[in-house]
PDB file of N, CA and C in Angstrom:
ATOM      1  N   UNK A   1      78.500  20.428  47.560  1.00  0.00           N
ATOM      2  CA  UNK A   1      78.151  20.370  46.169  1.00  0.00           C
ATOM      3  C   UNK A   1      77.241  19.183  45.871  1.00  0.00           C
ATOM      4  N   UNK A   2      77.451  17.587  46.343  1.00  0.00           N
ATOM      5  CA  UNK A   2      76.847  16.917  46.400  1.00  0.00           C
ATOM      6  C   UNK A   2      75.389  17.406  46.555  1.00  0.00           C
ATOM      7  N   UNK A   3      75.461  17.926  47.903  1.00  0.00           N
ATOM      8  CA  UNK A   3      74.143  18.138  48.568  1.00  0.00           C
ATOM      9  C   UNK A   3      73.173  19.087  47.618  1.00  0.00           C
ATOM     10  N   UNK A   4      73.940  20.063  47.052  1.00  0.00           N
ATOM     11  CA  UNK A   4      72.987  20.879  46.229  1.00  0.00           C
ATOM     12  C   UNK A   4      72.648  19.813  44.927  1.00  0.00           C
ATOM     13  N   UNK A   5      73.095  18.923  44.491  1.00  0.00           N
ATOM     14  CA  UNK A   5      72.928  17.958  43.429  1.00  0.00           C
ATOM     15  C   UNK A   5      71.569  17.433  43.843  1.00  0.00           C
ATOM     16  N   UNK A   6      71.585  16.678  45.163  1.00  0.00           N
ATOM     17  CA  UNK A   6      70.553  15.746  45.150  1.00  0.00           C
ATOM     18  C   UNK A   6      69.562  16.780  45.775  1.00  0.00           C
ATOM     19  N   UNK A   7      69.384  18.242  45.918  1.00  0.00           N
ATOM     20  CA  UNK A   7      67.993  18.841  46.878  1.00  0.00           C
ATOM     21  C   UNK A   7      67.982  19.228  45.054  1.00  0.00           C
ATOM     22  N   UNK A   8      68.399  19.333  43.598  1.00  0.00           N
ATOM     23  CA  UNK A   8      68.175  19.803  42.800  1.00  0.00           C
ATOM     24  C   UNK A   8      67.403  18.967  41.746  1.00  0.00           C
ATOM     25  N   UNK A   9      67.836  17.340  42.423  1.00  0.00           N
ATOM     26  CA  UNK A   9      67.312  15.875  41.919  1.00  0.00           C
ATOM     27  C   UNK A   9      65.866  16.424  42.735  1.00  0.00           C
ATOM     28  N   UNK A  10      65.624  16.022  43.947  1.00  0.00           N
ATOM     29  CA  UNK A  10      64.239  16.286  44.648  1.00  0.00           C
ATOM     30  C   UNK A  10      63.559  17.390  43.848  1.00  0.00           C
ATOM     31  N   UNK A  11      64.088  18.353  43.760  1.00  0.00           N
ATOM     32  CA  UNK A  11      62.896  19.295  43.268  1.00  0.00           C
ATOM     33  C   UNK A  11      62.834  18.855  41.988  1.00  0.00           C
ATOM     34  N   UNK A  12      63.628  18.226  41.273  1.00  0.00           N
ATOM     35  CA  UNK A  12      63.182  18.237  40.225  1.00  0.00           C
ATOM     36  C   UNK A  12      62.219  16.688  39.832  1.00  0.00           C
ATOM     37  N   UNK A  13      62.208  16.117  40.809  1.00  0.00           N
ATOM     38  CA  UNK A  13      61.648  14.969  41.081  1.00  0.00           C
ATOM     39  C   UNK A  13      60.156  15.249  41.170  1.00  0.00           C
ATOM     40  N   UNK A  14      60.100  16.369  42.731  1.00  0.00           N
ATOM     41  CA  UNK A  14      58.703  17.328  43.060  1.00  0.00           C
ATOM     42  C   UNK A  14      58.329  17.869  41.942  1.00  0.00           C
ATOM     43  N   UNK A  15      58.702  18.747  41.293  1.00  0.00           N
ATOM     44  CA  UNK A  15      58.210  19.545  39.781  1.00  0.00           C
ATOM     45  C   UNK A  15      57.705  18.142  39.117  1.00  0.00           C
ATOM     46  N   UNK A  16      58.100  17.464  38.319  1.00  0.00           N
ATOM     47  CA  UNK A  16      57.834  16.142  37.784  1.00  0.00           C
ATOM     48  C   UNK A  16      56.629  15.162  38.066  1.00  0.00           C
ATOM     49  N   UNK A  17      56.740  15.178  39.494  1.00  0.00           N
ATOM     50  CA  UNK A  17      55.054  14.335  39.849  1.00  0.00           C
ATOM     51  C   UNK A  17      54.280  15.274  39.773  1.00  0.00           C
ATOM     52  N   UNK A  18      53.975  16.826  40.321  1.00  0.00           N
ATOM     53  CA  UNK A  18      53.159  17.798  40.029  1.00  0.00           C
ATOM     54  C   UNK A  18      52.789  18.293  38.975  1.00  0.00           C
ATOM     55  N   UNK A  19      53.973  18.240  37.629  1.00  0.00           N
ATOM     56  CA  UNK A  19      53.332  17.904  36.425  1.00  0.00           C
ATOM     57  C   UNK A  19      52.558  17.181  36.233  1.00  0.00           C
ATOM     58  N   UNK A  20      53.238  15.885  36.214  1.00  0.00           N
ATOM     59  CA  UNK A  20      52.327  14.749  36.098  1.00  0.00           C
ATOM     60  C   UNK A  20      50.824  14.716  36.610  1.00  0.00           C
ATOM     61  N   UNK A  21      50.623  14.947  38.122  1.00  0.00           N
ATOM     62  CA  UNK A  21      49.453  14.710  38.491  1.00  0.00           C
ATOM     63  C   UNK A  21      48.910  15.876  37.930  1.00  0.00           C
ATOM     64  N   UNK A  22      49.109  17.076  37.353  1.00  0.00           N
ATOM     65  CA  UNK A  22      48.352  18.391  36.744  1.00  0.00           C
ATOM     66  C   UNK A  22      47.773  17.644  35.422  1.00  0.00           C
ATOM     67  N   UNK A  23      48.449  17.074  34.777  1.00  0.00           N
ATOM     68  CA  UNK A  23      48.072  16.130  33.676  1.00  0.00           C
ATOM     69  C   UNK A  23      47.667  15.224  33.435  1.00  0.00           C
ATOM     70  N   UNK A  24      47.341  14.551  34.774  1.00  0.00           N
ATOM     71  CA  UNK A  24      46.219  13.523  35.000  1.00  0.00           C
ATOM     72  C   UNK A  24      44.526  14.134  35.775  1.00  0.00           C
ATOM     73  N   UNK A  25      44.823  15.063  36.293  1.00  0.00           N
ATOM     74  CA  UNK A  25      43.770  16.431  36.251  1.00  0.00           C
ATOM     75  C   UNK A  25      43.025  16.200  35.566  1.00  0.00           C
ATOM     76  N   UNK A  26      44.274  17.130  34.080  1.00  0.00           N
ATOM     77  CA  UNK A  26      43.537  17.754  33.053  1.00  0.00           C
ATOM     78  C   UNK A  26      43.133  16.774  32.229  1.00  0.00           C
ATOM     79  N   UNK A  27      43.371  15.780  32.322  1.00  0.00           N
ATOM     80  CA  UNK A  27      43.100  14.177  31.321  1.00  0.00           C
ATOM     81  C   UNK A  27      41.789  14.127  31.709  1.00  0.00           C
ATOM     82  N   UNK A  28      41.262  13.694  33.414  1.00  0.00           N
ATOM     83  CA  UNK A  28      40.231  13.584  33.453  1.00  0.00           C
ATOM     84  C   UNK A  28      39.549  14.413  33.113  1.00  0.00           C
ATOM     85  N   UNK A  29      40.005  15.683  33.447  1.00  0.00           N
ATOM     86  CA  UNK A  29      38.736  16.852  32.926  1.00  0.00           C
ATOM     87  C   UNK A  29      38.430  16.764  31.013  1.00  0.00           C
ATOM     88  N   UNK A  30      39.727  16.775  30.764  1.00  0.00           N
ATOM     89  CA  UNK A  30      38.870  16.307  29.210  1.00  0.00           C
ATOM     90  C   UNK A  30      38.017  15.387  29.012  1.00  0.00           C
ATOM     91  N   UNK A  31      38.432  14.492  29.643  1.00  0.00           N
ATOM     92  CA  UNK A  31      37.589  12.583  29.219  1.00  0.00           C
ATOM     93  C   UNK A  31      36.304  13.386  30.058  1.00  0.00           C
ATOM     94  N   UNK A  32      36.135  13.950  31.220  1.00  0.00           N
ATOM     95  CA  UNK A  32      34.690  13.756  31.207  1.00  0.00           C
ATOM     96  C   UNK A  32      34.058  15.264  30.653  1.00  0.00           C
ATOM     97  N   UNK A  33      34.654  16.445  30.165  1.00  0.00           N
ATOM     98  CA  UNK A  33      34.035  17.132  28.878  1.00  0.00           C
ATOM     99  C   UNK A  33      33.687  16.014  27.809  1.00  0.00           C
ATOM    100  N   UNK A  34      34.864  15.340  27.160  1.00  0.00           N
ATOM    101  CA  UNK A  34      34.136  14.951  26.445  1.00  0.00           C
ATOM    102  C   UNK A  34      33.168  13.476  26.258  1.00  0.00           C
ATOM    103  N   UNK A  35      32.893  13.135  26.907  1.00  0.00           N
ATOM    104  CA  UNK A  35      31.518  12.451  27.835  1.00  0.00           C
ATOM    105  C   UNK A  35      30.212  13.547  28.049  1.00  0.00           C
ATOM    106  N   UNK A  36      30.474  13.990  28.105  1.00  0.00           N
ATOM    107  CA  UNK A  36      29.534  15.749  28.593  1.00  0.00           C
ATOM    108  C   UNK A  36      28.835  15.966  27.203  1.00  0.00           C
ATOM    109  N   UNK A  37      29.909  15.938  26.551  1.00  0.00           N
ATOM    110  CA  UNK A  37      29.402  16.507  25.048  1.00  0.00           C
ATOM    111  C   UNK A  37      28.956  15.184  24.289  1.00  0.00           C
ATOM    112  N   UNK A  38      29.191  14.032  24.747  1.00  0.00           N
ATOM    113  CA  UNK A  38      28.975  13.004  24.018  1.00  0.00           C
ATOM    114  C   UNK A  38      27.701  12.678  24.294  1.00  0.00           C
ATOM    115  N   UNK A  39      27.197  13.330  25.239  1.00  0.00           N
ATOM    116  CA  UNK A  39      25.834  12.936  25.819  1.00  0.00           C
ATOM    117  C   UNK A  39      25.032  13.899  25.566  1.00  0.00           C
ATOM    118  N   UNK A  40      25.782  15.095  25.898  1.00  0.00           N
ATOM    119  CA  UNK A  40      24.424  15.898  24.936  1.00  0.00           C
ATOM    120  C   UNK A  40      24.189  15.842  23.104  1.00  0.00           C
ATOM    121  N   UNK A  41      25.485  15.541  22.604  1.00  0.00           N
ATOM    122  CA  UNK A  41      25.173  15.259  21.081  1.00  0.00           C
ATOM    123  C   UNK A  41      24.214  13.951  20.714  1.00  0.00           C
ATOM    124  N   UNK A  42      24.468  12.619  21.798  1.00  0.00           N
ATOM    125  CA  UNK A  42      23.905  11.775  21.874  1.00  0.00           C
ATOM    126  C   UNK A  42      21.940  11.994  22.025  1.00  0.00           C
ATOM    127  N   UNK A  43      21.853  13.045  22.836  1.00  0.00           N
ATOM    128  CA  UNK A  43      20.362  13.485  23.288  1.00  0.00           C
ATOM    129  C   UNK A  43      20.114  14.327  22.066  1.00  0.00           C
ATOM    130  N   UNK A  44      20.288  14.827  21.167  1.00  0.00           N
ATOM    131  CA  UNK A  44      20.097  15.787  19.986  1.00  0.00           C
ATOM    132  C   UNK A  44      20.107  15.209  19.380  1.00  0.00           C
ATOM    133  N   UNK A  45      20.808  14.117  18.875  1.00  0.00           N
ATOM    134  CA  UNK A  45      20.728  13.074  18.024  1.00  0.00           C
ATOM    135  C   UNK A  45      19.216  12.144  18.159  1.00  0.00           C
ATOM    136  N   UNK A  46      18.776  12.100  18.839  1.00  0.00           N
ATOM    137  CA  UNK A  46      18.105  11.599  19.845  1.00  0.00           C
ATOM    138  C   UNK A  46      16.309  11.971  19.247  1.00  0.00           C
ATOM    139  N   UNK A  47      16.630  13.027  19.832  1.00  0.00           N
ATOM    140  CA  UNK A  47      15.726  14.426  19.606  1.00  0.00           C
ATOM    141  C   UNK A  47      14.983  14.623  18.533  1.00  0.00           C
ATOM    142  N   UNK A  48      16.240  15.098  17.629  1.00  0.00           N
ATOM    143  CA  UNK A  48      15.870  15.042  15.983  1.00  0.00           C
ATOM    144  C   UNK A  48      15.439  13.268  15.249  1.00  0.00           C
ATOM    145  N   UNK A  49      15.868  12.334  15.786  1.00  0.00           N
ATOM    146  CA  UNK A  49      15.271  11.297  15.092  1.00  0.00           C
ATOM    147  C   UNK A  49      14.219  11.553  15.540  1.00  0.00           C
ATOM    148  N   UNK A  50      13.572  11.428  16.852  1.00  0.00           N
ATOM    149  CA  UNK A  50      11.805  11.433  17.396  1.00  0.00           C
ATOM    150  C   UNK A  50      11.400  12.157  16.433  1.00  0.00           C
ATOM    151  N   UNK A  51      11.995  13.333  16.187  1.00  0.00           N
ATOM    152  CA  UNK A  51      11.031  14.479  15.522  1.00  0.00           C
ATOM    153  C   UNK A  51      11.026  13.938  13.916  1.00  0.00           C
ATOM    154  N   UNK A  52      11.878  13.537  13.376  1.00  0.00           N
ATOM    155  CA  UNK A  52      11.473  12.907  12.166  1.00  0.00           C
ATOM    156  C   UNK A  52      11.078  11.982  12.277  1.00  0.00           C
ATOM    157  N   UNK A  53      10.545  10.972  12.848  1.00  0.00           N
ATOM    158  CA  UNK A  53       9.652   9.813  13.282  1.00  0.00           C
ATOM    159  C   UNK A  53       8.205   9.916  13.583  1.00  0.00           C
ATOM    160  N   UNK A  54       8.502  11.157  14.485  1.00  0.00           N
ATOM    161  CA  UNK A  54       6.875  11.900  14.242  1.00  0.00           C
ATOM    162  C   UNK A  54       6.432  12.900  12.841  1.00  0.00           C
ATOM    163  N   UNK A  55       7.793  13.251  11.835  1.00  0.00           N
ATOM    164  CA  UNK A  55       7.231  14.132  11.131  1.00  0.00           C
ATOM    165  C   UNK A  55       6.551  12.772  10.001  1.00  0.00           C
ATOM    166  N   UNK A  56       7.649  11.645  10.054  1.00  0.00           N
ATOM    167  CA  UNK A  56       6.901  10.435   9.563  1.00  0.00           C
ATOM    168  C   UNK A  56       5.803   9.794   9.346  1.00  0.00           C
ATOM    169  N   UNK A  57       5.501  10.114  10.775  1.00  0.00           N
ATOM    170  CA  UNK A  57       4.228   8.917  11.346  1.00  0.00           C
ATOM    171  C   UNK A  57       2.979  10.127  10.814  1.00  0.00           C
ATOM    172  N   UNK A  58       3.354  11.678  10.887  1.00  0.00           N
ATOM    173  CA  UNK A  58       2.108  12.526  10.900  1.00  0.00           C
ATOM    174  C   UNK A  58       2.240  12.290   9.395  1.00  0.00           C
ATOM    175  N   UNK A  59       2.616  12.235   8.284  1.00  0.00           N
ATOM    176  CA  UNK A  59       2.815  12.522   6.862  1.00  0.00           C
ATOM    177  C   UNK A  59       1.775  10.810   6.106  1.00  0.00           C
ATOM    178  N   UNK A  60       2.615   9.888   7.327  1.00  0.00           N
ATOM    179  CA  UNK A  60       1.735   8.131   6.985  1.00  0.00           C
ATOM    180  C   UNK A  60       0.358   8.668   7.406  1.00  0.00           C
ATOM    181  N   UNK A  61      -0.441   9.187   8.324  1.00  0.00           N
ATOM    182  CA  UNK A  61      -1.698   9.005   9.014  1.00  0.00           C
ATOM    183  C   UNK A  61      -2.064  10.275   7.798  1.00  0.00           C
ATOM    184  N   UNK A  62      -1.628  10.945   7.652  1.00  0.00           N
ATOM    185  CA  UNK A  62      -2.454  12.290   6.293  1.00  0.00           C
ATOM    186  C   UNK A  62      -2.489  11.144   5.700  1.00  0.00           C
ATOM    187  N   UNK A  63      -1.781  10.568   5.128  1.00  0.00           N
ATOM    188  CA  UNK A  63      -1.956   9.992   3.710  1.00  0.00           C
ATOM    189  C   UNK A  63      -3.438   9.013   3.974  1.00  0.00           C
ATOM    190  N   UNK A  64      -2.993   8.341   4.821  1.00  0.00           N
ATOM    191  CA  UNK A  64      -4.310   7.155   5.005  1.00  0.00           C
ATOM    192  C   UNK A  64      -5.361   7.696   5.407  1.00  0.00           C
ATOM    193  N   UNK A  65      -5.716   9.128   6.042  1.00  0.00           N
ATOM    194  CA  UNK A  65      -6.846  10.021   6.033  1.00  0.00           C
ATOM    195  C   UNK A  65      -7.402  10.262   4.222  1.00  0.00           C
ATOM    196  N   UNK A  66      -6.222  10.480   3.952  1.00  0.00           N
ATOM    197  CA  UNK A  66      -6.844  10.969   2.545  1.00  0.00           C
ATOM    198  C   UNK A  66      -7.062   9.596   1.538  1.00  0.00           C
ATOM    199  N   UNK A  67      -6.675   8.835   2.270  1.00  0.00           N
ATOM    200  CA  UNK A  67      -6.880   7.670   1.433  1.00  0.00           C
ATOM    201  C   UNK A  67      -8.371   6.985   1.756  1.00  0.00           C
ATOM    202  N   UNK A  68      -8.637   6.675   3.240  1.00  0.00           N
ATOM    203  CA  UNK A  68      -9.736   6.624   3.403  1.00  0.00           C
ATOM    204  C   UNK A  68     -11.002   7.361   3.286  1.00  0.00           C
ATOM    205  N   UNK A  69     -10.787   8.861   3.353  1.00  0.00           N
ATOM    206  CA  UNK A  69     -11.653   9.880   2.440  1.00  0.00           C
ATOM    207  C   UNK A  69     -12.191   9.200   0.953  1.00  0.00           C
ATOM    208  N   UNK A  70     -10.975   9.039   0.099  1.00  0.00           N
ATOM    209  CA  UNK A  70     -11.457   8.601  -1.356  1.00  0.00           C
ATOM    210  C   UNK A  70     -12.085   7.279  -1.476  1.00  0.00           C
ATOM    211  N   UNK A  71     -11.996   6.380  -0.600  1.00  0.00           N
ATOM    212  CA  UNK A  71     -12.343   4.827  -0.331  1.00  0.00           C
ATOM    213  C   UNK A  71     -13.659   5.693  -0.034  1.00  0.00           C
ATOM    214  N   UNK A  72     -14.055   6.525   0.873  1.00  0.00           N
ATOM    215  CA  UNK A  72     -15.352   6.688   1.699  1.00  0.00           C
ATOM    216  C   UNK A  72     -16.316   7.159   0.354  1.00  0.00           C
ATOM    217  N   UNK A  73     -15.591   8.050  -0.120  1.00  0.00           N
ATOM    218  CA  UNK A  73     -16.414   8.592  -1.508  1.00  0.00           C
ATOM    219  C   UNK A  73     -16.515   8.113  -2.499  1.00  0.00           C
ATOM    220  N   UNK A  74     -15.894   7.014  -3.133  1.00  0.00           N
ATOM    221  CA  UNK A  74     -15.873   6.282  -4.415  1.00  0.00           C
ATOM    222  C   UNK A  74     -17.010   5.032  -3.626  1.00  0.00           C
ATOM    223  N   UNK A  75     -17.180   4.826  -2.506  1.00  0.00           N
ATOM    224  CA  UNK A  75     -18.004   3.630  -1.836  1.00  0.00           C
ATOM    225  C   UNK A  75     -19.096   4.873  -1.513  1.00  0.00           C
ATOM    226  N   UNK A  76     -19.373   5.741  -1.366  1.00  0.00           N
ATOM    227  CA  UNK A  76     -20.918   6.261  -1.678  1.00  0.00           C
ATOM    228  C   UNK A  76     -21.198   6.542  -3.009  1.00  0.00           C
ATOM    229  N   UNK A  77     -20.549   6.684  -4.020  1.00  0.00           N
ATOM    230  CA  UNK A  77     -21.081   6.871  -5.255  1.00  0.00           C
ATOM    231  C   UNK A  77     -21.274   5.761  -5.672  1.00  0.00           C
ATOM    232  N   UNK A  78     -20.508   4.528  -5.463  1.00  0.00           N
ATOM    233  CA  UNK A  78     -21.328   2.876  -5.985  1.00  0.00           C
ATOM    234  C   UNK A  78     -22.470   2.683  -5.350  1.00  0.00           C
ATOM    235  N   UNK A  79     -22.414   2.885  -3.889  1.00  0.00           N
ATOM    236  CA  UNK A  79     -23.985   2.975  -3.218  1.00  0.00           C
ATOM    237  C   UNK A  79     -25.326   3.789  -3.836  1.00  0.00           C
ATOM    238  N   UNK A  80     -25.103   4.766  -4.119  1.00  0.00           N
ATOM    239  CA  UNK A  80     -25.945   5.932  -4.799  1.00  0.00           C
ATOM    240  C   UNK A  80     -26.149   5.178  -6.279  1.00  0.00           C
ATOM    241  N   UNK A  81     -25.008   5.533  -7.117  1.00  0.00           N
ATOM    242  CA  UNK A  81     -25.473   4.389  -8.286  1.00  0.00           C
ATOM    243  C   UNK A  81     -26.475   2.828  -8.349  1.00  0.00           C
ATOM    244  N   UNK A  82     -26.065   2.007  -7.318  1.00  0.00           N
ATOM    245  CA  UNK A  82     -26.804   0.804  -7.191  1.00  0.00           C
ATOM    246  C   UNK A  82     -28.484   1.277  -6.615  1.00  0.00           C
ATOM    247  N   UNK A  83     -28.101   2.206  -6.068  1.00  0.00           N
ATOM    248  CA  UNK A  83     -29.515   2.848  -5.514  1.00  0.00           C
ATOM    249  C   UNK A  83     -30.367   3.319  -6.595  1.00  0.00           C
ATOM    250  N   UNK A  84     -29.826   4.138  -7.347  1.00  0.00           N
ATOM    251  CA  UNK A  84     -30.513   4.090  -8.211  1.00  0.00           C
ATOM    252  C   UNK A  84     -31.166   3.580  -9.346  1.00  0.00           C
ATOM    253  N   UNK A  85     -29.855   2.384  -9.422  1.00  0.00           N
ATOM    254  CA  UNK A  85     -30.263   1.441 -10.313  1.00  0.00           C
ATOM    255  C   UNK A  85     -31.227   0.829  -9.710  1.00  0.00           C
ATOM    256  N   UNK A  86     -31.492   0.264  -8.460  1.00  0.00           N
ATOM    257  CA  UNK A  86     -32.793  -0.435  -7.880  1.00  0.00           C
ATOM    258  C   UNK A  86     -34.072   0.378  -8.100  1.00  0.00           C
ATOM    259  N   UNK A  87     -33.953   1.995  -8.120  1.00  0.00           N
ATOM    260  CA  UNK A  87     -35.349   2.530  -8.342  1.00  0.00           C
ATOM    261  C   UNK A  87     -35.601   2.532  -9.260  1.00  0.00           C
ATOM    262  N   UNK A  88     -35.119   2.571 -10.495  1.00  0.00           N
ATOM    263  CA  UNK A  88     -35.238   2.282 -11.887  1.00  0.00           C
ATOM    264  C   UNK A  88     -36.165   1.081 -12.147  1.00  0.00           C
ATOM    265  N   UNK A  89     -35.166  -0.196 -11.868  1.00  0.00           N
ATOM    266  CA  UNK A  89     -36.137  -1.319 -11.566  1.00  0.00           C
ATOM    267  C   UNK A  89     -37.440  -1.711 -11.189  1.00  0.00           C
ATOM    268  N   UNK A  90     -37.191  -0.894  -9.827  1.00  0.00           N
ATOM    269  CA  UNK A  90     -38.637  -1.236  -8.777  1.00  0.00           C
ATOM    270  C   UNK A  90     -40.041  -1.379  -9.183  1.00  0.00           C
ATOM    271  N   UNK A  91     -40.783  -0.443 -10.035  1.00  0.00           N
ATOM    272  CA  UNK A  91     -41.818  -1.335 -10.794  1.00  0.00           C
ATOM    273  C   UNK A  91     -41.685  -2.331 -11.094  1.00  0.00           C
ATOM    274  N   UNK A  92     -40.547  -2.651 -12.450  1.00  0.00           N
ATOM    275  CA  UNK A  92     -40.638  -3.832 -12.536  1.00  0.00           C
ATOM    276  C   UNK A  92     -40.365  -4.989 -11.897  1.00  0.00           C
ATOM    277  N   UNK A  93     -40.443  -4.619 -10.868  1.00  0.00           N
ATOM    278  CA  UNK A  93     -39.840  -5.792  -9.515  1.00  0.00           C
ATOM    279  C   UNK A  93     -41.273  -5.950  -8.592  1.00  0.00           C
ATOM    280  N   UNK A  94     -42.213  -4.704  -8.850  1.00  0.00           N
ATOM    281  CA  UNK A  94     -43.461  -5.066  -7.970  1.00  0.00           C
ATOM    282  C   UNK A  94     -44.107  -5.765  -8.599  1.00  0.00           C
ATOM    283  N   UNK A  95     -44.046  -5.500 -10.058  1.00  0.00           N
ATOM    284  CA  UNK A  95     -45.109  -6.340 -11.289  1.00  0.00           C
ATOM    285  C   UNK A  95     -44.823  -7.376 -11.149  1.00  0.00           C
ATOM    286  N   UNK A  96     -43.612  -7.930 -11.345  1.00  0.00           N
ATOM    287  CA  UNK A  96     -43.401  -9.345 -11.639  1.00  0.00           C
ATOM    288  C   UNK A  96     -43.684 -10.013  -9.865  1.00  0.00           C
ATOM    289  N   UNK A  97     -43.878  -9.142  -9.064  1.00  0.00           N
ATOM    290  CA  UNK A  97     -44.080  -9.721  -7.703  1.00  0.00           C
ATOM    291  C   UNK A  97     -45.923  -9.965  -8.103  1.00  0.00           C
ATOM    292  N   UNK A  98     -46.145  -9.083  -8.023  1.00  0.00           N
ATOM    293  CA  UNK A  98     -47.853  -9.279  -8.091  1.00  0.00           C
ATOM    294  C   UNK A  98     -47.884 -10.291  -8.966  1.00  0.00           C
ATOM    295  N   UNK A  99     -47.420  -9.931 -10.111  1.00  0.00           N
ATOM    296  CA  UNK A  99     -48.413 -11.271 -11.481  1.00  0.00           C
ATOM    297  C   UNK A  99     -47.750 -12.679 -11.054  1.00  0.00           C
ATOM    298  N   UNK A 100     -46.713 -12.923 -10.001  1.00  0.00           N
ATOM    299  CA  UNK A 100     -46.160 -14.619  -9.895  1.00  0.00           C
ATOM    300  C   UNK A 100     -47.427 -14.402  -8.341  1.00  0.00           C
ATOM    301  N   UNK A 101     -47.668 -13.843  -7.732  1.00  0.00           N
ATOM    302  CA  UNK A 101     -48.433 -14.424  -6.903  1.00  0.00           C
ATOM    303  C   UNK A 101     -50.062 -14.170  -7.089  1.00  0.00           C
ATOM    304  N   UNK A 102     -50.231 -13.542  -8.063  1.00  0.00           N
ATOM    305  CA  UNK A 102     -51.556 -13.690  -8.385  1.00  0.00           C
ATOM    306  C   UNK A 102     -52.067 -14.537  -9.265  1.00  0.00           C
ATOM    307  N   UNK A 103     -50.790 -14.918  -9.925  1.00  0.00           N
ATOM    308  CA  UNK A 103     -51.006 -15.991 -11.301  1.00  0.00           C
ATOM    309  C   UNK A 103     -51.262 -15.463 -12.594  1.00  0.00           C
ATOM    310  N   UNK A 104     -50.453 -14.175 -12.747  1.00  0.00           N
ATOM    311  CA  UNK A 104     -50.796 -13.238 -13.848  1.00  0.00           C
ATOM    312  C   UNK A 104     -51.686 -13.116 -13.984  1.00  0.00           C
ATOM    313  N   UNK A 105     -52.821 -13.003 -13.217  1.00  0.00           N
ATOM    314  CA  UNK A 105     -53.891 -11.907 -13.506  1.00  0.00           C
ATOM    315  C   UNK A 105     -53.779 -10.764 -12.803  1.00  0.00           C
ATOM    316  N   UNK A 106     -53.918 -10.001 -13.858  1.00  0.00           N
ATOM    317  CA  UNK A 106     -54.144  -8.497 -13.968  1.00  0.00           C
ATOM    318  C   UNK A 106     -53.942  -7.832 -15.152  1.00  0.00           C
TER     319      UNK A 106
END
């Protein structure tokens, strides 16, 4: 009777670590699923910032395209204006050239 006591202790000793180590298994297999998944959520995370960083950076460079467009065109219409204001002038800019070096004659 003894004897069946302690081969009933052993197995139940055996059952017990084979649990155990089944559950240190399955421990690791979770911890490195979830490592697995922590790394691919980590890379998607990842992913999507670049892509809004570039949807960023493309939305900053439109703007300063279109900004330098209107700089380019408001700076040819002062050019064109001053231009024309000089041809307006220009006779009177040759006259007064001739009559100071001729000594107003003419």
């Amino acid at each position: 009777m003894a004897l069946d006591v302690l081969e009933a202790i052993r197995a139940a000793e055996k059952e017990a670590e084979q649990i155990i180590q089944k559950a240190e298994e399955d421990a690791k297999k979770i911890i490195e699923e979830a490592k697995r998944k922590a790394m691919e959520e980590e890379k998607k995370i990842v992913e999507e910032a670049k892509k809004k960083v570039d949807g960023m950076m493309n939305a900053a460079v439109k703007e300063a395209e279109e900004e330098i467009k209107k700089i380019e065109t408001e700076t040819k219409d002062k050019i064109e204006k001053l231009a024309k204001s000089a041809e307006g002038r220009l006779p009177d800019a040759v006259n007064l050239i001739v009559r100071t070096i001729t000594g107003g004659v003419l």
